[in-house]
PDB file of N, CA and C in Angstrom:
ATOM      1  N   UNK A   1       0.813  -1.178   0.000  1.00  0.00           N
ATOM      2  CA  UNK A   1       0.000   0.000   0.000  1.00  0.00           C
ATOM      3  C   UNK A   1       0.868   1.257   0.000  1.00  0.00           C
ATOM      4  N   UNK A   2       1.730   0.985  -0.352  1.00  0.00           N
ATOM      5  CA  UNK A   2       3.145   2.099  -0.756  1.00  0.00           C
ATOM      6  C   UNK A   2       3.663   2.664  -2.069  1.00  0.00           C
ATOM      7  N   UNK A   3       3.771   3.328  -2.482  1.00  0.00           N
ATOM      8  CA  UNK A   3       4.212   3.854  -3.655  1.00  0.00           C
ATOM      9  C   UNK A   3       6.084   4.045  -3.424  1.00  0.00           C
ATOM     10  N   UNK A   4       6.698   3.790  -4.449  1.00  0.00           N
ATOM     11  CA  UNK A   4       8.176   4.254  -4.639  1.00  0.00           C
ATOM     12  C   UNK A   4       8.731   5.700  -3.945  1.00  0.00           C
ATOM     13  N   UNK A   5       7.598   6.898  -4.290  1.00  0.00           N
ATOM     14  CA  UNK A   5       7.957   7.747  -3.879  1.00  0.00           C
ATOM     15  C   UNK A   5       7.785   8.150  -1.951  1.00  0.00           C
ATOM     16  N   UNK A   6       6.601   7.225  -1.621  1.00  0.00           N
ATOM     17  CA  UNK A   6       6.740   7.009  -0.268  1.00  0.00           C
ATOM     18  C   UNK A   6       8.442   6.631   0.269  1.00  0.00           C
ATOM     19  N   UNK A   7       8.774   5.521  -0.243  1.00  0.00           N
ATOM     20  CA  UNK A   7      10.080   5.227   0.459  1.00  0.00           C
ATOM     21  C   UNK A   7      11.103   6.286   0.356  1.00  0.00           C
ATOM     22  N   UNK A   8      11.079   6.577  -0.771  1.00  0.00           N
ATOM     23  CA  UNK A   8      12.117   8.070  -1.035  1.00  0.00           C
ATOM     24  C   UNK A   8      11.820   9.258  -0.033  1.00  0.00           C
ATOM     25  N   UNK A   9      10.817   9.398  -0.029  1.00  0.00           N
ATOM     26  CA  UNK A   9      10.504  10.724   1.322  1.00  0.00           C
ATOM     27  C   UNK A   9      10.711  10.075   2.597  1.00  0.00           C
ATOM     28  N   UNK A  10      10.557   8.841   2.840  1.00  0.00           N
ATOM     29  CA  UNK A  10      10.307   8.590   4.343  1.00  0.00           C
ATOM     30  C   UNK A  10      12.455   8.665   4.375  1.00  0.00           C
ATOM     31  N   UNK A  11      12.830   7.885   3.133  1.00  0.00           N
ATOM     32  CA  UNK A  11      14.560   7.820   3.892  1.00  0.00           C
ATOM     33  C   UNK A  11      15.217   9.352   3.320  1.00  0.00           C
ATOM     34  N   UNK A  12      14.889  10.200   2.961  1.00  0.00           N
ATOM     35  CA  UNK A  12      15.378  11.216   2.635  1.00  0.00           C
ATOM     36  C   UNK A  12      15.112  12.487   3.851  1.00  0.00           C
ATOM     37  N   UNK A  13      13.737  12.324   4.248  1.00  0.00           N
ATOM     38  CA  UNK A  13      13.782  12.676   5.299  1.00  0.00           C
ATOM     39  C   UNK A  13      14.756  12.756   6.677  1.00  0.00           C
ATOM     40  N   UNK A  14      14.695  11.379   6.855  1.00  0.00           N
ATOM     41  CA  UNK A  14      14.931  11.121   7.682  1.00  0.00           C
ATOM     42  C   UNK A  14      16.598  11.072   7.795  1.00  0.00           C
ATOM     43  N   UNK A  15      16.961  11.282   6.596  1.00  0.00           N
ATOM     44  CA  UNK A  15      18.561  10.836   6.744  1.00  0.00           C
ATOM     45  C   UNK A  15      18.982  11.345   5.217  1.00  0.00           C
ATOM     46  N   UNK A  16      18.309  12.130   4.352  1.00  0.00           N
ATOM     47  CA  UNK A  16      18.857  12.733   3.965  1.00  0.00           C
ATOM     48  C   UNK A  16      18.846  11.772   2.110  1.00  0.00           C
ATOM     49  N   UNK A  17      19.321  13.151   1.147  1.00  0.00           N
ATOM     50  CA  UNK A  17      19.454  12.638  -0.053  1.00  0.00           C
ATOM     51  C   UNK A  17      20.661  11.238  -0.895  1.00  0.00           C
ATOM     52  N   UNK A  18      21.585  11.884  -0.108  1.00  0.00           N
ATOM     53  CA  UNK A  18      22.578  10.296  -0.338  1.00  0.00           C
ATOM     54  C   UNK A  18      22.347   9.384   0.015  1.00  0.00           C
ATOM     55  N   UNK A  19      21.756   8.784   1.912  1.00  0.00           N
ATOM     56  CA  UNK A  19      21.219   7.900   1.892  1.00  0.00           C
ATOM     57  C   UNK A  19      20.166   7.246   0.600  1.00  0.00           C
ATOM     58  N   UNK A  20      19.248   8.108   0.156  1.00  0.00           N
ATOM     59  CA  UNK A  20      18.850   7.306  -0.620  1.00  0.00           C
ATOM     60  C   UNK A  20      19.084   6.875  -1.747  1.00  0.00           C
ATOM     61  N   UNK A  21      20.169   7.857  -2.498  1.00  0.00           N
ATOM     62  CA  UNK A  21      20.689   7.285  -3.452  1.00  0.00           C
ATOM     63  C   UNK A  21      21.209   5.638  -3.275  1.00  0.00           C
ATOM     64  N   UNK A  22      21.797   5.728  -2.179  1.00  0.00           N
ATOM     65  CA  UNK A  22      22.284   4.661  -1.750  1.00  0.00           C
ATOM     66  C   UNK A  22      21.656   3.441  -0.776  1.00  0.00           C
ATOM     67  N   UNK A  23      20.192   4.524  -0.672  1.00  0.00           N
ATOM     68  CA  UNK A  23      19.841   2.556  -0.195  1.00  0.00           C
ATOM     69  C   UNK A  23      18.463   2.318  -1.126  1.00  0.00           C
ATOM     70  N   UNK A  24      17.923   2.841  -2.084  1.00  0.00           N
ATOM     71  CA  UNK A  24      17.154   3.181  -2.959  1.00  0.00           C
ATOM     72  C   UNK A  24      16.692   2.035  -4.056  1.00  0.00           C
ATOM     73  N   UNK A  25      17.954   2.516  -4.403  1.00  0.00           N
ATOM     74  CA  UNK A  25      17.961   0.378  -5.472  1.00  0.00           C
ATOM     75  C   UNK A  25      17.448  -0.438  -4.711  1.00  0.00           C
ATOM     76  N   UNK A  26      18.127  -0.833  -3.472  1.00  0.00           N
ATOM     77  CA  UNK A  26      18.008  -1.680  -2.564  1.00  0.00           C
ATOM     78  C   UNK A  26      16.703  -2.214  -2.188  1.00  0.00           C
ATOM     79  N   UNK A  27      16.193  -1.091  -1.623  1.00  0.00           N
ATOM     80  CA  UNK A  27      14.485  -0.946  -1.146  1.00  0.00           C
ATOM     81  C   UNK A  27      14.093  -1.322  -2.497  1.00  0.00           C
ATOM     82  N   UNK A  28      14.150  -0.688  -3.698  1.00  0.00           N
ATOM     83  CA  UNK A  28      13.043  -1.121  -4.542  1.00  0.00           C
ATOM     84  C   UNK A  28      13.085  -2.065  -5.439  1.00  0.00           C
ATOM     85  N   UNK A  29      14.045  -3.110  -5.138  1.00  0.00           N
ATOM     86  CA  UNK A  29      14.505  -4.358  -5.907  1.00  0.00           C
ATOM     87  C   UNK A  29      14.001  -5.594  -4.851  1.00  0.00           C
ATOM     88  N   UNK A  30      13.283  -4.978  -3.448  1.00  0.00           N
ATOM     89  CA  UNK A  30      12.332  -6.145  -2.572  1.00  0.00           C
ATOM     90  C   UNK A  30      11.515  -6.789  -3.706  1.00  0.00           C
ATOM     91  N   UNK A  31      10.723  -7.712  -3.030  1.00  0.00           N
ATOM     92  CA  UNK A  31       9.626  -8.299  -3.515  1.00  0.00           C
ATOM     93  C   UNK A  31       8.136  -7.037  -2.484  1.00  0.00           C
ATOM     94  N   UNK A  32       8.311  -6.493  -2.950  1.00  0.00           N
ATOM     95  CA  UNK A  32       6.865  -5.678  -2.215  1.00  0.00           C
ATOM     96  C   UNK A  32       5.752  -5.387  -3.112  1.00  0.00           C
ATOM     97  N   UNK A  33       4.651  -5.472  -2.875  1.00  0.00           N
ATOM     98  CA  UNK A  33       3.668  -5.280  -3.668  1.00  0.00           C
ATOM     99  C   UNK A  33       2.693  -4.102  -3.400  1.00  0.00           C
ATOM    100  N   UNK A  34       2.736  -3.028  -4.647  1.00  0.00           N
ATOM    101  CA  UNK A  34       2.153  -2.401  -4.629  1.00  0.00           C
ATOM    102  C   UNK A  34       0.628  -2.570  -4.191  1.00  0.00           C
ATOM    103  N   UNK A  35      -0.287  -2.272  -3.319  1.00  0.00           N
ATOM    104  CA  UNK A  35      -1.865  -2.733  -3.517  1.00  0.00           C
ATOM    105  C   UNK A  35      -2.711  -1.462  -3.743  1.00  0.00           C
ATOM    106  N   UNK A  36      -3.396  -1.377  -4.523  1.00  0.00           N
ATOM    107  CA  UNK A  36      -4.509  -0.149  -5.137  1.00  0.00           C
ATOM    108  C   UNK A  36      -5.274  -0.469  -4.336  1.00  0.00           C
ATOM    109  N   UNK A  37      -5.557   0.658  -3.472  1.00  0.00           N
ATOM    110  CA  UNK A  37      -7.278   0.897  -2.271  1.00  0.00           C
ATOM    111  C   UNK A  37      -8.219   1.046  -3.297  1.00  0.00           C
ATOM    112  N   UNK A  38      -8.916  -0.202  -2.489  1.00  0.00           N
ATOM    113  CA  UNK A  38     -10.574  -0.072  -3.242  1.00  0.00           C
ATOM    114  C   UNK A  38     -11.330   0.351  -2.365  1.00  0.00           C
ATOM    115  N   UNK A  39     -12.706   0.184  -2.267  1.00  0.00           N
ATOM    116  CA  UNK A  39     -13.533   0.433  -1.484  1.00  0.00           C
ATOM    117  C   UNK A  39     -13.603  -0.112   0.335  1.00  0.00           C
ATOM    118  N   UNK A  40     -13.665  -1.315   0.044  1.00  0.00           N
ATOM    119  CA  UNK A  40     -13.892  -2.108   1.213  1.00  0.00           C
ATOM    120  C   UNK A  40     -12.286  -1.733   2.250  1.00  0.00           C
ATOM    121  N   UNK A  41     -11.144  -1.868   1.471  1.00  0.00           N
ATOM    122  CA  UNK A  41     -10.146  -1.020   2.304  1.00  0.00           C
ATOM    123  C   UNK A  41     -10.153  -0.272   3.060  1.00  0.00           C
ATOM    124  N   UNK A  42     -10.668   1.228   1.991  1.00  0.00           N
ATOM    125  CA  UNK A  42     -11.236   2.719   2.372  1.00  0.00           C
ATOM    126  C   UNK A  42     -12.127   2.297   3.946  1.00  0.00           C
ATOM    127  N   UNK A  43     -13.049   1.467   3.430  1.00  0.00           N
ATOM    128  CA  UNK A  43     -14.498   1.970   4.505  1.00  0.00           C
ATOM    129  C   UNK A  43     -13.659   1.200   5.516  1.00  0.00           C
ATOM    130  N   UNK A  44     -12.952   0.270   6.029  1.00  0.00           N
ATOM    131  CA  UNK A  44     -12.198  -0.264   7.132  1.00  0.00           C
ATOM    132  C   UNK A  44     -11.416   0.403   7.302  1.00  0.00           C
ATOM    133  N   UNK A  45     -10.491   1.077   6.546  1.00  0.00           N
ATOM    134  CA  UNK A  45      -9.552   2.133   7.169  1.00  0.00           C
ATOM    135  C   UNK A  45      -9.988   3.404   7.931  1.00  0.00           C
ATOM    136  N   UNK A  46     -11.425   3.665   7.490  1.00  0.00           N
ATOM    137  CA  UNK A  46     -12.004   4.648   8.145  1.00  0.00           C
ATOM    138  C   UNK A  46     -12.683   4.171   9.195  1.00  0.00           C
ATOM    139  N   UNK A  47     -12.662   2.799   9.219  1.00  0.00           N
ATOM    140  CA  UNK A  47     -13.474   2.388  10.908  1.00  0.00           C
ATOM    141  C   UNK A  47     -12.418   2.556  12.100  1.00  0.00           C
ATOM    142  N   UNK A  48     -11.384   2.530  11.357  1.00  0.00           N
ATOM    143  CA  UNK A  48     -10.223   1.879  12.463  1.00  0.00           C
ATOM    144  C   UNK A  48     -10.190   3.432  12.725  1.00  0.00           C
ATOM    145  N   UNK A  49      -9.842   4.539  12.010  1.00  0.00           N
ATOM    146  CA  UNK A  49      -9.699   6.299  12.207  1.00  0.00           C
ATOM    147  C   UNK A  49     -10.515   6.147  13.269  1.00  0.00           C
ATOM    148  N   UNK A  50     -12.085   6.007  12.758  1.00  0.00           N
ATOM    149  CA  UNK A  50     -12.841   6.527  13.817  1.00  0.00           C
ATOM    150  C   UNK A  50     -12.982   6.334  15.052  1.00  0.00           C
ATOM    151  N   UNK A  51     -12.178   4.899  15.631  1.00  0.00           N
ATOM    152  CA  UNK A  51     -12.173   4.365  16.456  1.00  0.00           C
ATOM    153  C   UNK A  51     -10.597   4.526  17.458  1.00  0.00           C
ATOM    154  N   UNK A  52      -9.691   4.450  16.866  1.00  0.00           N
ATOM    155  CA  UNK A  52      -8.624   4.960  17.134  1.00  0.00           C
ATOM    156  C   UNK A  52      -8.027   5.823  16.563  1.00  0.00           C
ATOM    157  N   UNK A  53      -6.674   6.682  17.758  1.00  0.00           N
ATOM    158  CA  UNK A  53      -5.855   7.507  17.768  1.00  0.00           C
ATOM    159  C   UNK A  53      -4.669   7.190  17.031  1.00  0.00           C
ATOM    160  N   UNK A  54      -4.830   7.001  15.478  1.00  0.00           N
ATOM    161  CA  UNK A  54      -3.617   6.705  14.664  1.00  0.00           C
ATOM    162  C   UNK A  54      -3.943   7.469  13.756  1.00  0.00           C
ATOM    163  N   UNK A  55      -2.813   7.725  12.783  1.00  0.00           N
ATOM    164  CA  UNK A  55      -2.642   8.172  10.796  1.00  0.00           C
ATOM    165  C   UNK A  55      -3.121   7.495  10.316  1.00  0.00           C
ATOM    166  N   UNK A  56      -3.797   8.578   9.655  1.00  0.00           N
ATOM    167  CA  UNK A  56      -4.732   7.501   8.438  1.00  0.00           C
ATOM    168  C   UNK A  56      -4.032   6.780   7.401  1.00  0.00           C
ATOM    169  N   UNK A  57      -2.452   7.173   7.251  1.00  0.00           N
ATOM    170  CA  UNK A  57      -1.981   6.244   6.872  1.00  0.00           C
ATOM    171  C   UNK A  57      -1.771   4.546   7.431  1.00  0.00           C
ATOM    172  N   UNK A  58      -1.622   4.787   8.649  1.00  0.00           N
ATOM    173  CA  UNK A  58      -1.653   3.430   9.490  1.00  0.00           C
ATOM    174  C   UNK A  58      -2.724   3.073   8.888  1.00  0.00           C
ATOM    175  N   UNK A  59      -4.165   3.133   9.617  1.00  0.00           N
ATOM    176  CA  UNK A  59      -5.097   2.929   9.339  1.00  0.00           C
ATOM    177  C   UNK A  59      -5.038   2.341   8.304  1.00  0.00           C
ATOM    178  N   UNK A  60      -4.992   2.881   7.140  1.00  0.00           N
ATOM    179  CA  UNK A  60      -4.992   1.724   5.861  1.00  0.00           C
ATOM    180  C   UNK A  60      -4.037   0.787   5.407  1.00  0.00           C
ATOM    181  N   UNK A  61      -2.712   0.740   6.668  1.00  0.00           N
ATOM    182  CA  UNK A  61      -1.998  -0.262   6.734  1.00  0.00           C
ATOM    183  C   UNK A  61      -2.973  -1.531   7.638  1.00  0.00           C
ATOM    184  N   UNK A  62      -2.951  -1.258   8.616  1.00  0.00           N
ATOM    185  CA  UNK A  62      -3.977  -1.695   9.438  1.00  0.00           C
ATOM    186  C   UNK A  62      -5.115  -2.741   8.909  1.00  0.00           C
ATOM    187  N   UNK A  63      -6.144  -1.986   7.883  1.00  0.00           N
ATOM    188  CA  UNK A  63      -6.815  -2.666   7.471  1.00  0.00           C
ATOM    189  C   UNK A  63      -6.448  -3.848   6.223  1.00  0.00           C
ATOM    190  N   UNK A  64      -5.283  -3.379   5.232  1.00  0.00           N
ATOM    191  CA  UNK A  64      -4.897  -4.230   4.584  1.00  0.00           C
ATOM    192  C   UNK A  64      -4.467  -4.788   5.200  1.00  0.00           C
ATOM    193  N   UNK A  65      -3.716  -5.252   6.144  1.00  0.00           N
ATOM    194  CA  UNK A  65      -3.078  -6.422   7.586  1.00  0.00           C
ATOM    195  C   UNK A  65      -4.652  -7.316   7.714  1.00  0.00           C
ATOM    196  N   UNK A  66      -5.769  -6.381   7.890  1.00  0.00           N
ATOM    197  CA  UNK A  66      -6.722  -6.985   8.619  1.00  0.00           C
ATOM    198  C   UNK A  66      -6.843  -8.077   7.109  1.00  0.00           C
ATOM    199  N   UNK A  67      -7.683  -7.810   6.244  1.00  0.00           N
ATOM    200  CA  UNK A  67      -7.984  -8.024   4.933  1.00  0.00           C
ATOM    201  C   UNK A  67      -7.495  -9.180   4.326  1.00  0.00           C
ATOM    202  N   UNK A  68      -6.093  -9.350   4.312  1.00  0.00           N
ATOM    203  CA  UNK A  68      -5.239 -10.095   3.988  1.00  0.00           C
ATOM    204  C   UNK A  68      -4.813 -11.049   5.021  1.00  0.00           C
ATOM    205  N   UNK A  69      -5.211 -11.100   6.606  1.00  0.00           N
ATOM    206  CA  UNK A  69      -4.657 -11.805   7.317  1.00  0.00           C
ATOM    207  C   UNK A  69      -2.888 -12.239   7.476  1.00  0.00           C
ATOM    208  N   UNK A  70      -2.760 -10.664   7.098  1.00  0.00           N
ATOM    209  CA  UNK A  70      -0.844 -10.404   7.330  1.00  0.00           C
ATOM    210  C   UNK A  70      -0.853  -9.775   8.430  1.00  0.00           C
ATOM    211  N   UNK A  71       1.222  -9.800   8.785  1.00  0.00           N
ATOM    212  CA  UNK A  71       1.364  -9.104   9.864  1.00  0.00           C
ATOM    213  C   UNK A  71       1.830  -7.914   9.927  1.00  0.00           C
ATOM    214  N   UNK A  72       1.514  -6.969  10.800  1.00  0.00           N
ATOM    215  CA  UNK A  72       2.449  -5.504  10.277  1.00  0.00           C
ATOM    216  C   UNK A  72       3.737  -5.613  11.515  1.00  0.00           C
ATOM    217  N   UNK A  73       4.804  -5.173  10.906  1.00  0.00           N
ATOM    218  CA  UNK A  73       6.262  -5.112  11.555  1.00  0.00           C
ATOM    219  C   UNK A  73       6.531  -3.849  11.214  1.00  0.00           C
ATOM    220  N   UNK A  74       6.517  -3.516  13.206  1.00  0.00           N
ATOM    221  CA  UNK A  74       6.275  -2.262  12.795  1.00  0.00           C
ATOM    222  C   UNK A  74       7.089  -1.606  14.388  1.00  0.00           C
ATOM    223  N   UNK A  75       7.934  -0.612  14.197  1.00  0.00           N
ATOM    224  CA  UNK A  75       8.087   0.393  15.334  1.00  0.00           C
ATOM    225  C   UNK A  75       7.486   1.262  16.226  1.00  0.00           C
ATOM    226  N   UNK A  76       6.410   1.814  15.378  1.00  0.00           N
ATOM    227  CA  UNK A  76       5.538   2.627  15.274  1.00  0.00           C
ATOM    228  C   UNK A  76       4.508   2.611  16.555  1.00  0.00           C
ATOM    229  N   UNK A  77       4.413   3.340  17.924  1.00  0.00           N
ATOM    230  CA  UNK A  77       4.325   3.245  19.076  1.00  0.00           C
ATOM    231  C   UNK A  77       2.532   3.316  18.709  1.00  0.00           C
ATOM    232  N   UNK A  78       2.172   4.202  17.744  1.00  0.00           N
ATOM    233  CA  UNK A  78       0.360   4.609  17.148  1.00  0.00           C
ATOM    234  C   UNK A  78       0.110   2.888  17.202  1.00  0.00           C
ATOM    235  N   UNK A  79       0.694   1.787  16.877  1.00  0.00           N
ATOM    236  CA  UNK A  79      -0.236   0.331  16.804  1.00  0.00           C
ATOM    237  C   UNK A  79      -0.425  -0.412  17.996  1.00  0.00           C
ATOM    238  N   UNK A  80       0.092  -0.037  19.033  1.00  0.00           N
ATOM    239  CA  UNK A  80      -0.555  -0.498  20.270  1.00  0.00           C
ATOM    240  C   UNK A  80      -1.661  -0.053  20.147  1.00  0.00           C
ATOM    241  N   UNK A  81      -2.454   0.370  19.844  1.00  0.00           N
ATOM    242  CA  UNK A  81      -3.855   0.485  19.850  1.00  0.00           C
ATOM    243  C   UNK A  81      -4.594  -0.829  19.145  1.00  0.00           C
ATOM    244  N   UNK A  82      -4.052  -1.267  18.485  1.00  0.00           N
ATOM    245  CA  UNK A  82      -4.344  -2.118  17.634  1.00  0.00           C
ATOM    246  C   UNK A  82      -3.883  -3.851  18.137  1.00  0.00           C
ATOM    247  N   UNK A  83      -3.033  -4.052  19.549  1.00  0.00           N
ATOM    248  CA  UNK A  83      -2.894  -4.866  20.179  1.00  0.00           C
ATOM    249  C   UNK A  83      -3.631  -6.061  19.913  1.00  0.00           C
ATOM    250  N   UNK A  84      -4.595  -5.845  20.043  1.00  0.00           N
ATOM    251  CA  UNK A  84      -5.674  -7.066  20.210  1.00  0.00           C
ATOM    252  C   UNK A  84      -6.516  -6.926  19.303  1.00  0.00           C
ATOM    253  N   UNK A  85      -6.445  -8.404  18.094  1.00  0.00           N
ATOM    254  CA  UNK A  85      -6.885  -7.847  17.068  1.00  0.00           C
ATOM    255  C   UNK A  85      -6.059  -8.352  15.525  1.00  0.00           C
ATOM    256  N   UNK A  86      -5.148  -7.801  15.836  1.00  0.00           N
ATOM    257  CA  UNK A  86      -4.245  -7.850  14.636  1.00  0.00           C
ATOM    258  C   UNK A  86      -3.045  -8.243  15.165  1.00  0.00           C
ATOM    259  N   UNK A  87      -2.123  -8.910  13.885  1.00  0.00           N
ATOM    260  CA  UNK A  87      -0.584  -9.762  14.604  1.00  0.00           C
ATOM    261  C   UNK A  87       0.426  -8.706  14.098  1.00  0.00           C
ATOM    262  N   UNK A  88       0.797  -8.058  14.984  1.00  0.00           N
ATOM    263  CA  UNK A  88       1.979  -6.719  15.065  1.00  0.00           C
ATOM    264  C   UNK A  88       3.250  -7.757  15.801  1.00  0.00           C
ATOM    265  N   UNK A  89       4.322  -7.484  14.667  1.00  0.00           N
ATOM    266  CA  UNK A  89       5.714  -8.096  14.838  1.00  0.00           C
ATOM    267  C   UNK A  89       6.440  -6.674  15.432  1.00  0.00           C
ATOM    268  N   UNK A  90       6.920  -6.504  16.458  1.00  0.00           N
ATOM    269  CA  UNK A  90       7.119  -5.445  16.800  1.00  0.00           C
ATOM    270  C   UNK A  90       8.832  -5.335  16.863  1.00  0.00           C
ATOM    271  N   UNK A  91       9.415  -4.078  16.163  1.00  0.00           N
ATOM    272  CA  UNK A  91      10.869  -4.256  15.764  1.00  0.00           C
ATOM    273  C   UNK A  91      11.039  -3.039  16.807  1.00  0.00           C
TER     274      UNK A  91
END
């Protein structure tokens, strides 16, 4: 549920334009799969908003986790909310 240019802002941000030159290839030579939000996504990603204190980006991580019966591995302190429920690999 990521686009290419997501990863580029999140490591450029965070650490700047050479990093990503240099870890860039890397990241986008994974096996990751793009997924296009449809509807049923949307309306679960907006249950989880309405219900919890996370980004609506989570949120529609969240629900594709739910959807798909995957796990999210994740740092991200916003998915304790989501504890019980969903299988969070926590790094």
């Amino acid at each position: 549920m990521v686009s290419d240019q997501w990863f580029r802002y999140v490591i450029e941000r965070k650490s700047g334009m050479e990093a990503w030159r240099k870890t860039g290839p890397k990241i986008l030579s994974l096996p990751i799969e793009i997924v296009p939000v449809d509807q049923a996504t949307a309306d679960l990603a907006g249950e989880i908003k309405a219900s919890k204190k996370m980004s609506l980006a989570d949120c529609f991580t969240a629900a594709l986790a739910k959807q798909r019966g995957g796990e999210i591995y994740t740092g991200d302190p916003e998915f304790r909310a989501l504890e019980s429920g969903w299988k969070i690999v926590w790094l």
